[in-house]
C-alpha atoms as a PDB file:
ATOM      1  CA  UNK A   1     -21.124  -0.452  31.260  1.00  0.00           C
ATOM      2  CA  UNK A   2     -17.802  -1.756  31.512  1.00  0.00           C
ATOM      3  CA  UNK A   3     -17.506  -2.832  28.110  1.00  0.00           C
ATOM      4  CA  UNK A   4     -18.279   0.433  26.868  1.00  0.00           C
ATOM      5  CA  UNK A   5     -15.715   2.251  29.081  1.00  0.00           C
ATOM      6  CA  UNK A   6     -12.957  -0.500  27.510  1.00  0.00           C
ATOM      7  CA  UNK A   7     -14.477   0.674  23.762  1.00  0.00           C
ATOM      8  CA  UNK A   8     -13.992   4.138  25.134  1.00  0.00           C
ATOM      9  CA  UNK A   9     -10.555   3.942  26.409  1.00  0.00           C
ATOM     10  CA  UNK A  10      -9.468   1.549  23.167  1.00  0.00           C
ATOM     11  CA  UNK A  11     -10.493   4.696  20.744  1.00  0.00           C
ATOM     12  CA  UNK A  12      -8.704   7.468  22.656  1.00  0.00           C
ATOM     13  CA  UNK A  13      -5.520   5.275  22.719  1.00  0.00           C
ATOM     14  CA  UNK A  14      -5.955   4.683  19.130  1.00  0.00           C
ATOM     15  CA  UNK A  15      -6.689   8.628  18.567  1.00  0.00           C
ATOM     16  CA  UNK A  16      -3.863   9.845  20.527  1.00  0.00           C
ATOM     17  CA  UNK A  17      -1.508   6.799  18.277  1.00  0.00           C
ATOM     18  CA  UNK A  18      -2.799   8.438  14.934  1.00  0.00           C
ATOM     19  CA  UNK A  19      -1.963  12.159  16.319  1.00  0.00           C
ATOM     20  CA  UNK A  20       0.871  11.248  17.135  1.00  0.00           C
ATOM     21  CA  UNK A  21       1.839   9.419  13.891  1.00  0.00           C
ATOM     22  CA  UNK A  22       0.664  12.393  11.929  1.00  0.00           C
ATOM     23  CA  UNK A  23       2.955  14.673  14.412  1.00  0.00           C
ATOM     24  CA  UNK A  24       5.527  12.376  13.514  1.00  0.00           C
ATOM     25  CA  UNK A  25       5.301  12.143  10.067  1.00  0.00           C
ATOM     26  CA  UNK A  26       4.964  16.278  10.035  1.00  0.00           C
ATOM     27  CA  UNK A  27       8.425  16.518  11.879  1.00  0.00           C
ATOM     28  CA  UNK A  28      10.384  14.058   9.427  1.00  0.00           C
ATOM     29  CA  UNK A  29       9.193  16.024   6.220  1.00  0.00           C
ATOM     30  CA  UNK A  30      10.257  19.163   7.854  1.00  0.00           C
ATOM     31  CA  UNK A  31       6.693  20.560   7.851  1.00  0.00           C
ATOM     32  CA  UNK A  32       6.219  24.396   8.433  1.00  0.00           C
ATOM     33  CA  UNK A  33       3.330  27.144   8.149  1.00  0.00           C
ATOM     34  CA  UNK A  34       3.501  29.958   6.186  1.00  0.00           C
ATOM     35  CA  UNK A  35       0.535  31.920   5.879  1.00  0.00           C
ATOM     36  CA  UNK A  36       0.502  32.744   2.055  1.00  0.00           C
ATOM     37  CA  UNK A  37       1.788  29.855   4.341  1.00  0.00           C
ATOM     38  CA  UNK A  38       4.156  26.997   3.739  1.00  0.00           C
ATOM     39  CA  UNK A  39       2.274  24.260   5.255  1.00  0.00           C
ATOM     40  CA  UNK A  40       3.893  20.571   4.321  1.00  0.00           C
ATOM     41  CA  UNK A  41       5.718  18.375   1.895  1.00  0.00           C
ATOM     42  CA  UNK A  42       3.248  16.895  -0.722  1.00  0.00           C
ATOM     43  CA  UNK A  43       1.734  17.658  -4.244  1.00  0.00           C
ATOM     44  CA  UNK A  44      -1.483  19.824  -5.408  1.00  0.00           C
ATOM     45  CA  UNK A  45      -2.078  22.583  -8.154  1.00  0.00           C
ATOM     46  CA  UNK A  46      -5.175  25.258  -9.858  1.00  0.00           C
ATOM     47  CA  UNK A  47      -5.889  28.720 -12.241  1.00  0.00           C
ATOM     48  CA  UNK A  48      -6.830  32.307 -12.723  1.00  0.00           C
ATOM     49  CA  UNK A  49      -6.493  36.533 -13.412  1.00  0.00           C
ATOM     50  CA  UNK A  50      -7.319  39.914 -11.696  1.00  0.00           C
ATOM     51  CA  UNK A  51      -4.938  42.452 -10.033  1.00  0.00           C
ATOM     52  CA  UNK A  52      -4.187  43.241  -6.225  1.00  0.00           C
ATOM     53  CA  UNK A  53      -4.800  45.568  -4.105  1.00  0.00           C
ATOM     54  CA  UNK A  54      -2.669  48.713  -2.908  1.00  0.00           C
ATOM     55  CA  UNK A  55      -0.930  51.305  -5.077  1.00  0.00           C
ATOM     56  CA  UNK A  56       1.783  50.700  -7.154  1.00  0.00           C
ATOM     57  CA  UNK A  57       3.905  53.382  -5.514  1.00  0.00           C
ATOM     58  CA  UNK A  58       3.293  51.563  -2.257  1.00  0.00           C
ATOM     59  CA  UNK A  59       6.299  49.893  -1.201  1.00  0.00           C
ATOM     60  CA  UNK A  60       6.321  46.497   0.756  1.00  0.00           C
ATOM     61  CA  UNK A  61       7.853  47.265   4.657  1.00  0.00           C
ATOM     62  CA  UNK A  62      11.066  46.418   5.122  1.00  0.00           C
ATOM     63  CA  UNK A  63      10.996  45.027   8.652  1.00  0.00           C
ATOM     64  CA  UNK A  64      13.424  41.945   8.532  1.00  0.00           C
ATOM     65  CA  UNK A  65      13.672  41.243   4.372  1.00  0.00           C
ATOM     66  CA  UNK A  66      16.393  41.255   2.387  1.00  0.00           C
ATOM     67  CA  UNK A  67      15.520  42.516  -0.715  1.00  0.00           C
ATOM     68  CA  UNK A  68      16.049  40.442  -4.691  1.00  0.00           C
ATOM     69  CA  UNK A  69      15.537  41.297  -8.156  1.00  0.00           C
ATOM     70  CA  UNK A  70      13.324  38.082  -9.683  1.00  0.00           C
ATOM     71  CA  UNK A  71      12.957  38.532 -13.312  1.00  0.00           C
ATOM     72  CA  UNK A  72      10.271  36.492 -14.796  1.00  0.00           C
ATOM     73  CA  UNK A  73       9.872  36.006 -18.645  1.00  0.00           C
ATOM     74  CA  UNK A  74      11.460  39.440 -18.822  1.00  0.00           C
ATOM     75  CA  UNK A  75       9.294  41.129 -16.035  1.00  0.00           C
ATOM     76  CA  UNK A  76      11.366  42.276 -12.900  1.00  0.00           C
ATOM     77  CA  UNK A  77      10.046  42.201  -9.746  1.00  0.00           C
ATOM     78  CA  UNK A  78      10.782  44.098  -6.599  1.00  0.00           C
ATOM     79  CA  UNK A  79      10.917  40.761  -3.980  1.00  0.00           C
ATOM     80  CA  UNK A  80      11.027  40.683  -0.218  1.00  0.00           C
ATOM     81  CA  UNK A  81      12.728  37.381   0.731  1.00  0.00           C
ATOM     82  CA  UNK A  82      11.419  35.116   3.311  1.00  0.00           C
ATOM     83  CA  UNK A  83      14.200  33.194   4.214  1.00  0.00           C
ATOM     84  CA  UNK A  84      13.609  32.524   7.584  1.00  0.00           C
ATOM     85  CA  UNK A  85      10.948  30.132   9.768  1.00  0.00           C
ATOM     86  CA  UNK A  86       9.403  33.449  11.353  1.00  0.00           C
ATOM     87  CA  UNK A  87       9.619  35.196   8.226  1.00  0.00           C
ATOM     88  CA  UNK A  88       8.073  32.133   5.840  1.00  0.00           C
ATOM     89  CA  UNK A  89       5.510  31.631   8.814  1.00  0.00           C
ATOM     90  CA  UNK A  90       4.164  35.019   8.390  1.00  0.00           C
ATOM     91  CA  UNK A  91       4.563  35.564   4.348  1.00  0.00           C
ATOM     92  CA  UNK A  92       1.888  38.042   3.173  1.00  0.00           C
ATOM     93  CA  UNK A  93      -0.146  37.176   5.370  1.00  0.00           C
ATOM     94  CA  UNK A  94      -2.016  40.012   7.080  1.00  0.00           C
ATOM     95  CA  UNK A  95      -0.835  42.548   4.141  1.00  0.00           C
ATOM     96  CA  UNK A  96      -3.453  45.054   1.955  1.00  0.00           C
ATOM     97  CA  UNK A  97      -1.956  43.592  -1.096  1.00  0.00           C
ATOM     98  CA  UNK A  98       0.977  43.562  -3.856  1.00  0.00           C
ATOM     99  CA  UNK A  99       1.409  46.289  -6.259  1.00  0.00           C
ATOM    100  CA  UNK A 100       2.271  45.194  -9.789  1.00  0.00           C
ATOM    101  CA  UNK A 101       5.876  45.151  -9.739  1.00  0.00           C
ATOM    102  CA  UNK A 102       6.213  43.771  -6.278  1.00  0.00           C
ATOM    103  CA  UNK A 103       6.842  39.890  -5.017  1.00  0.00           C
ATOM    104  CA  UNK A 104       7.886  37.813  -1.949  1.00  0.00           C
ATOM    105  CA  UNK A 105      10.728  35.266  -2.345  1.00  0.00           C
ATOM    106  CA  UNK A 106      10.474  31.950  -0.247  1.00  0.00           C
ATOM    107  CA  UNK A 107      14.199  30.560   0.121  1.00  0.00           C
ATOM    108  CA  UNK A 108      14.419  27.063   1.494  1.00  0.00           C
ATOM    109  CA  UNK A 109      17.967  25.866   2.148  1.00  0.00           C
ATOM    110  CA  UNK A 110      16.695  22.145   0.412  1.00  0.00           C
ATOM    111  CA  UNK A 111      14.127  21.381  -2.139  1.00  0.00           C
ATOM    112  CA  UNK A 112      11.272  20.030  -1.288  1.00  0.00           C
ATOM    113  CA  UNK A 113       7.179  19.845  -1.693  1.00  0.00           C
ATOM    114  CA  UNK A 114       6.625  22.885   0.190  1.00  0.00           C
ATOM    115  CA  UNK A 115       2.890  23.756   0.198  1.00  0.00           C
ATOM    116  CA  UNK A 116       1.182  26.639   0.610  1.00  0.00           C
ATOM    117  CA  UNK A 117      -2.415  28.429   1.776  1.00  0.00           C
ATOM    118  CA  UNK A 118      -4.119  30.972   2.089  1.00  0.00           C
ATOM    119  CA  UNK A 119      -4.469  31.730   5.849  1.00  0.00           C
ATOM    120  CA  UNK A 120      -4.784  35.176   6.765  1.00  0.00           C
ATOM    121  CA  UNK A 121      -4.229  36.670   3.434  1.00  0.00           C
ATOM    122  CA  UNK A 122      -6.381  39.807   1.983  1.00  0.00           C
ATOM    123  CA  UNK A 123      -6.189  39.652  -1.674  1.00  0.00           C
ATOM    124  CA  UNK A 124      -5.655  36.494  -4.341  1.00  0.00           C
ATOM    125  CA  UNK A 125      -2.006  35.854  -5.973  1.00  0.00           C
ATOM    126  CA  UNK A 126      -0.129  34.026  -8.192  1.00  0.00           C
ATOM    127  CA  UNK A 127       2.300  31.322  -7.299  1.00  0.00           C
ATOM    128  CA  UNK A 128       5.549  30.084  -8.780  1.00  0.00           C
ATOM    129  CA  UNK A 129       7.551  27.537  -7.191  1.00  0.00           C
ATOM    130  CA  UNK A 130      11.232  26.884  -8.796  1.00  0.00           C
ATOM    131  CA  UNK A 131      13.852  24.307  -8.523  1.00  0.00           C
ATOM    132  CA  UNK A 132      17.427  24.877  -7.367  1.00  0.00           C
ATOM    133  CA  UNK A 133      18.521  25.390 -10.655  1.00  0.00           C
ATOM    134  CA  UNK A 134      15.712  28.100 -10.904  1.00  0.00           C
ATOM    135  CA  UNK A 135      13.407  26.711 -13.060  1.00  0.00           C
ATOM    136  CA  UNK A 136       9.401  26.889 -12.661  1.00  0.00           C
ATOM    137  CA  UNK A 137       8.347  23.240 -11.355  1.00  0.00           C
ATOM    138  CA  UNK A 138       4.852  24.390 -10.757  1.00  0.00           C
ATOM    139  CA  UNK A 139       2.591  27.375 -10.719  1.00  0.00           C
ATOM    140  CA  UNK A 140      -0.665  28.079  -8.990  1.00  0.00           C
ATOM    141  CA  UNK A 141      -2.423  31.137 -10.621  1.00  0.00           C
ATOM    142  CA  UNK A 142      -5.249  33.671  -8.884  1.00  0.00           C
ATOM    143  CA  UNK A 143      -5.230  31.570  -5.619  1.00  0.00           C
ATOM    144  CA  UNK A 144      -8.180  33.682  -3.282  1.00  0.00           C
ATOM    145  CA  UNK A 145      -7.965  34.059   0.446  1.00  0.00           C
ATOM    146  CA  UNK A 146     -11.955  32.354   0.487  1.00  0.00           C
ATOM    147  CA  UNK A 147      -9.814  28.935  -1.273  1.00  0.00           C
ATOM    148  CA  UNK A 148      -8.575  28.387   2.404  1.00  0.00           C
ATOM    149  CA  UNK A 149      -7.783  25.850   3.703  1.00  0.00           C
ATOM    150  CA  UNK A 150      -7.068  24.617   0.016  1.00  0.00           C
ATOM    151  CA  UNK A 151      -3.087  23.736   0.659  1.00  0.00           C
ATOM    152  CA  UNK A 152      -1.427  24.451  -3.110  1.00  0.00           C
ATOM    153  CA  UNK A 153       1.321  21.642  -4.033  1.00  0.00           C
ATOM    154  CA  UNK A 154       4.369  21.887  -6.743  1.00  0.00           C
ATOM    155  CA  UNK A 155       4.316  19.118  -8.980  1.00  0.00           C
ATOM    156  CA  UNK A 156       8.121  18.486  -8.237  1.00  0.00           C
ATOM    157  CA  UNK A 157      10.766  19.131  -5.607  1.00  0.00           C
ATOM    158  CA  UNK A 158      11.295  23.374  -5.322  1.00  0.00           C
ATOM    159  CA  UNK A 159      14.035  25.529  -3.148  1.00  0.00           C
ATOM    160  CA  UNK A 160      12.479  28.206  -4.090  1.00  0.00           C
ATOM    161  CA  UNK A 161       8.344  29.912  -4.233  1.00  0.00           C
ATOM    162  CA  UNK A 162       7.788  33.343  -5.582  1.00  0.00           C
ATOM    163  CA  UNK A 163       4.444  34.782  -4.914  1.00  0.00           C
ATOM    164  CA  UNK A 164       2.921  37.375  -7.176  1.00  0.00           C
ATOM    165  CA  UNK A 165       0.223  39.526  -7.893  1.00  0.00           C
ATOM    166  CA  UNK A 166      -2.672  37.516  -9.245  1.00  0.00           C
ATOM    167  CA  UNK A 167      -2.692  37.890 -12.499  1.00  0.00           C
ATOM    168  CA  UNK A 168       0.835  38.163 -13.047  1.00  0.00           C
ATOM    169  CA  UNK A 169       1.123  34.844 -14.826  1.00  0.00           C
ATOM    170  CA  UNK A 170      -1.115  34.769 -17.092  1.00  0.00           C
ATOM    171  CA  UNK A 171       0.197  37.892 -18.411  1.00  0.00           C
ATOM    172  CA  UNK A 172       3.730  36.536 -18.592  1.00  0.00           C
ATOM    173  CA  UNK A 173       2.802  33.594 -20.715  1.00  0.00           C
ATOM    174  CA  UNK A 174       5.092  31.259 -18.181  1.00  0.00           C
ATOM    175  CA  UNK A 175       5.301  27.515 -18.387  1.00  0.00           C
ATOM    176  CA  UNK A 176       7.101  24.636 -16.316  1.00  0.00           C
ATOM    177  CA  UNK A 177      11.050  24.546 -17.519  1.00  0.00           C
ATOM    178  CA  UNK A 178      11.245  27.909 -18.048  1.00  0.00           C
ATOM    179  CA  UNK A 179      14.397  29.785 -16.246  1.00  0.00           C
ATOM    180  CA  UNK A 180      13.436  32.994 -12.936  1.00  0.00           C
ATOM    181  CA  UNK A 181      16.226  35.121 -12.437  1.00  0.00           C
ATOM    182  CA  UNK A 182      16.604  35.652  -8.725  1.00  0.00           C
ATOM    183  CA  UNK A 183      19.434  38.452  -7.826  1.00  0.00           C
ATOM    184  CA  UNK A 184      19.685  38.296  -3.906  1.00  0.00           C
ATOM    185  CA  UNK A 185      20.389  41.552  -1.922  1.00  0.00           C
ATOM    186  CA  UNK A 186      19.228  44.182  -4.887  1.00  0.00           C
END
């Protein structure tokens, strides 16, 4: 009896050490959820096509965005920017959908691996994630709300994640190298 109450004690020790660890490790990458969600700082990737859900007229809410201008492959986007924990955190999360000219924006004041789910969202997108110098690193296309909790990875260090439409991409023809235009405050 005794020796099982040591063998008990020993494994939540060694449980609480490996939470702990992992908390650890979290906090020095600068971990942080986003709900079309930024979630760590590691590497993952997929594919896809179909188009979201609300009406083009429909405009994105303002609430706390500033607004940019991301041209893609000569498509222009109307982006909200997340560039903010609270705003990142929340994303499109929650959201009806995207119309077809309409984008979010994640700004990170570093690059980084900066991964992303599907937590609370309502409709599949596309994903680009961009380097400082605003170049695609990575893309993730027709990622589905049912893929979470599937965390998507860039293949290289990105400041920046632009989240689209699904289908988007493979309409655009996009490919890692190529240059987004991102015009802040439009």
């Amino acid at each position: 009896m005794k020796k099982n109450l040591i063998i008990a004690a020993a494994l939540i020790v060694i449980a609480l050490a490996i939470g702990i660890v992992v908390s650890e490790m979290a906090l020095s990458q600068k971990s942080a959820f986003v709900s079309t969600a930024i979630v760590s700082t590691s590497t993952d990737s997929t594919a896809g096509a179909s188009s979201a859900a609300i009406a083009p007229e429909t405009p994105l809410p303002d609430n706390d965005y500033h607004r940019a201008e991301v041209t893609i492959a000569g498509r222009t986007f109307d982006a909200l920017v997340a560039d903010t924990d609270a705003l990142q955190t929340l994303g499109l999360s929650g959201r009806p959908g995207l119309a077809p000219n309409q984008a979010m924006l994640f700004v990170f004041s570093q690059a980084g691996f900066v991964g992303f789910w599907m937590k609370d969202m309502k409709f599949p997108i596309d994903m680009l994630w961009l380097g400082s110098d605003s170049r695609i690193t990575s893309f993730e296309s027709d990622a589905t709300p049912e893929g979470y909790p599937e965390v998507f990875f860039p293949t290289a260090a990105s400041q920046y994640v632009v989240e689209l439409p699904a289908g988007a991409l493979a309409s655009l023809d996009v490919k890692n190298g190529d240059t987004v235009s991102i015009v802040l405050g439009k």
